[in-house]
C-alpha atoms as a PDB file:
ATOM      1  CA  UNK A   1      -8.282  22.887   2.024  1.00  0.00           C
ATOM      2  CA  UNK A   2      -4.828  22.966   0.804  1.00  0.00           C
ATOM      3  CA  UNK A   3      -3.859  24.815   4.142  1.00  0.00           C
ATOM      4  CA  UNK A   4      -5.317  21.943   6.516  1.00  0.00           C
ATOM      5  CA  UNK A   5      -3.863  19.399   4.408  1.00  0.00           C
ATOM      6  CA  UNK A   6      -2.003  18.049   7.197  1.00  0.00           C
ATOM      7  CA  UNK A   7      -4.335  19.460  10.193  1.00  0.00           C
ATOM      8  CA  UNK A   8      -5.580  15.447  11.317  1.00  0.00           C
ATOM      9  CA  UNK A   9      -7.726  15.733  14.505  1.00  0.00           C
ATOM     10  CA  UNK A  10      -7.234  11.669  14.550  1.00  0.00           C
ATOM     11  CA  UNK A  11      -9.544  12.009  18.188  1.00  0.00           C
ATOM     12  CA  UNK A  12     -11.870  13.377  15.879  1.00  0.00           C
ATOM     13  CA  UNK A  13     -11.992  11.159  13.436  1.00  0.00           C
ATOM     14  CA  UNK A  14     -11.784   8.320  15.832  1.00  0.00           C
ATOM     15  CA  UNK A  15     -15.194   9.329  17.556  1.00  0.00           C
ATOM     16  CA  UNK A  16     -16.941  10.482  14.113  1.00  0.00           C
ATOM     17  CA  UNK A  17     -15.890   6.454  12.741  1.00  0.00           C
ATOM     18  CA  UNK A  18     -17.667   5.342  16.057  1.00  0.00           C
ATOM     19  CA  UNK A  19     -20.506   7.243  15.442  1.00  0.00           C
ATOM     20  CA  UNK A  20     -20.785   6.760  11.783  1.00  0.00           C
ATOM     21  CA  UNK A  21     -19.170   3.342  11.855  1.00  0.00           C
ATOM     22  CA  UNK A  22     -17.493   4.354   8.190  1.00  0.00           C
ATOM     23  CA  UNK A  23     -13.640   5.187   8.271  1.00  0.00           C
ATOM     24  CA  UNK A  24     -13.547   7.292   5.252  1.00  0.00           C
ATOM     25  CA  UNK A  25     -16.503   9.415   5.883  1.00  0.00           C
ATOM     26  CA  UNK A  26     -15.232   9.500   9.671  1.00  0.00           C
ATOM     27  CA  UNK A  27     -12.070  11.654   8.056  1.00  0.00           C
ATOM     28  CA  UNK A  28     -14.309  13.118   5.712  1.00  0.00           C
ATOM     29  CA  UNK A  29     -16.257  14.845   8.642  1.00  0.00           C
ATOM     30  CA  UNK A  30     -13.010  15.708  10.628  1.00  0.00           C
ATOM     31  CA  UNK A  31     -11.483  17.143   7.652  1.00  0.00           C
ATOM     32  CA  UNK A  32     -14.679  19.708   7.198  1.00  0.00           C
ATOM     33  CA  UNK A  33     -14.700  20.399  10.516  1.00  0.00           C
ATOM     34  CA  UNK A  34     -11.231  21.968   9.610  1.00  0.00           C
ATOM     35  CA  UNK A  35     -12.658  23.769   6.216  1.00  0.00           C
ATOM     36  CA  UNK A  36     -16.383  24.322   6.634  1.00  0.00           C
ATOM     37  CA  UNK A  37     -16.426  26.631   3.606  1.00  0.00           C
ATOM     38  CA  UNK A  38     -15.210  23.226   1.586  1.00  0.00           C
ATOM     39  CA  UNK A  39     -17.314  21.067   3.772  1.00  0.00           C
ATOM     40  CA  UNK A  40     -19.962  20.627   0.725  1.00  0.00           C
ATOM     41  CA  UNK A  41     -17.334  19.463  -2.205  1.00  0.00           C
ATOM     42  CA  UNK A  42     -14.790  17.620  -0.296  1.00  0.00           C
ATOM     43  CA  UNK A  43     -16.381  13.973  -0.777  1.00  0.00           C
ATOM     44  CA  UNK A  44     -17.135  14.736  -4.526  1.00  0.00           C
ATOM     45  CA  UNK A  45     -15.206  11.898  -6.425  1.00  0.00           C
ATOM     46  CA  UNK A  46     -13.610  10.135  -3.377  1.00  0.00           C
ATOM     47  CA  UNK A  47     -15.535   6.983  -2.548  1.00  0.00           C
ATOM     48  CA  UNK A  48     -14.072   4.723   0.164  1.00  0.00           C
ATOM     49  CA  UNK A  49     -12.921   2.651  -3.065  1.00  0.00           C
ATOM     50  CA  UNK A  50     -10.821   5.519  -4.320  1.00  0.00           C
ATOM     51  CA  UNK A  51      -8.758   6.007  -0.849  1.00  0.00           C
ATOM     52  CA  UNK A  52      -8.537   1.891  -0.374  1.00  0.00           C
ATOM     53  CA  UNK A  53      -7.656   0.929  -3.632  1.00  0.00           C
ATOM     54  CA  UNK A  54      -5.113   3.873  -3.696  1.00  0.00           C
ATOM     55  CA  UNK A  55      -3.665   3.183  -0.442  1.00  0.00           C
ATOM     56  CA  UNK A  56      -3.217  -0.519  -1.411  1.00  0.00           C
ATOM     57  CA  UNK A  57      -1.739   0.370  -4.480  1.00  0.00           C
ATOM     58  CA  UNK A  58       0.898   2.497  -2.836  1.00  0.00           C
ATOM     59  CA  UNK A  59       0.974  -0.416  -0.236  1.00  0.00           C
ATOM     60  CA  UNK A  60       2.281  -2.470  -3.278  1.00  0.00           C
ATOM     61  CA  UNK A  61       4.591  -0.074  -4.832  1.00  0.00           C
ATOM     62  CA  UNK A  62       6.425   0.365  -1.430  1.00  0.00           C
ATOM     63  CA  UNK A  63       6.431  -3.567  -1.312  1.00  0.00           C
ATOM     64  CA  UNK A  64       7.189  -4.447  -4.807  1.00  0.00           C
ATOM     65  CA  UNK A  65      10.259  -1.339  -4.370  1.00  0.00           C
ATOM     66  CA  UNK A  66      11.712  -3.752  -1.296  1.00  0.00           C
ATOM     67  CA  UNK A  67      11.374  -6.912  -3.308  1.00  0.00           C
ATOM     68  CA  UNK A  68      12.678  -6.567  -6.433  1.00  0.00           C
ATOM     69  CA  UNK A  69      15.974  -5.771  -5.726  1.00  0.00           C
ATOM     70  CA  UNK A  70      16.014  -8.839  -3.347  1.00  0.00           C
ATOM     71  CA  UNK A  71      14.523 -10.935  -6.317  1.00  0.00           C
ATOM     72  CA  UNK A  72      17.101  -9.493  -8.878  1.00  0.00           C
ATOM     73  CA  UNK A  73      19.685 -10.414  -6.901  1.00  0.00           C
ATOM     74  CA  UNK A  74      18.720 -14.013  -5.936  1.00  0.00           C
ATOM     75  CA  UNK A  75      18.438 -14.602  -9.869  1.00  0.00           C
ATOM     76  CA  UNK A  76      22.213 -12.794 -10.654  1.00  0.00           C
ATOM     77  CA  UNK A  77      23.100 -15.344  -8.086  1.00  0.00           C
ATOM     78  CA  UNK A  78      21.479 -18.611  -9.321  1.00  0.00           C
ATOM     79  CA  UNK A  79      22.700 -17.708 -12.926  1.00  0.00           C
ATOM     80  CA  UNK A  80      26.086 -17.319 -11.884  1.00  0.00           C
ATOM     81  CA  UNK A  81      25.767 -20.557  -9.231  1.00  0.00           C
ATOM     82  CA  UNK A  82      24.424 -22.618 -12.703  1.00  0.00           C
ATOM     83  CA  UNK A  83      27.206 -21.111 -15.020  1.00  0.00           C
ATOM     84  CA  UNK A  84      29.963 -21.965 -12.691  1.00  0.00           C
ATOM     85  CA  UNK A  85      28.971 -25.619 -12.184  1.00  0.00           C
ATOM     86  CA  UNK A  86      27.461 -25.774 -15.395  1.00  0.00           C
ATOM     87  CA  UNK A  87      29.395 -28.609 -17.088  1.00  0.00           C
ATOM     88  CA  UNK A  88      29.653 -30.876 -13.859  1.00  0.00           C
ATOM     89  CA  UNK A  89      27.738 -33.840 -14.469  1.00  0.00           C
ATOM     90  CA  UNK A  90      25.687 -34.363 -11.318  1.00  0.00           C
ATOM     91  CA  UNK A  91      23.121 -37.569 -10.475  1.00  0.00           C
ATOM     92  CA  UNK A  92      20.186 -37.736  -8.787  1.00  0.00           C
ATOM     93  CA  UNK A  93      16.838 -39.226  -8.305  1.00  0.00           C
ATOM     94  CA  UNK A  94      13.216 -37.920  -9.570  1.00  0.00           C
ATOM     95  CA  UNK A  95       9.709 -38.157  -8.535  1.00  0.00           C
ATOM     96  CA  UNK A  96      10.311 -38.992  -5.088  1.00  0.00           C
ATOM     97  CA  UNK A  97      12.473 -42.096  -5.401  1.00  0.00           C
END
């Protein structure tokens, strides 16, 4: 299995998820096409669930690695924006008036 690890027939897979109308077990089909010795154990323990959820999570962590730098950096510069003009008095209205 290790060997065909990156051996994606994505043709393959893209009739098998027409034929079986399930993405994951589309792949999971292609990918014992590859290993037919492994065919038997390769969908023990991976529901669709397990590849979704995982792929959103690293969907996140790829996200959350963009944004929080941005974020960090947009609150550095508020602090320092309210320190600097934090003793001018300043007026204004509330509530929409």
């Amino acid at each position: 299995m290790e060997s065909h690890a990156e051996d994606i027939d994505f043709a393959m897979a893209a009739e098998e998820e027409r034929k079986l109308r399930h993405d994951v077990m589309a792949h999971v089909h292609t990918f014992a096409h590859c290993c037919p010795t492994a065919a038997p154990i390769i969908h023990l323990g991976a529901t669709s669930c397990y590849v979704g959820d995982n792929t959103d999570l690293i969907a996140l962590r790829d996200g959350f690695n963009i944004l929080l730098p941005k974020l960090a950096r947009v609150i550095d510069r508020l602090a320092n924006f309210a320190e600097e003009y934090a003793d001018l008095p300043t007026l204004g209205f509330t509530h929409f008036q």
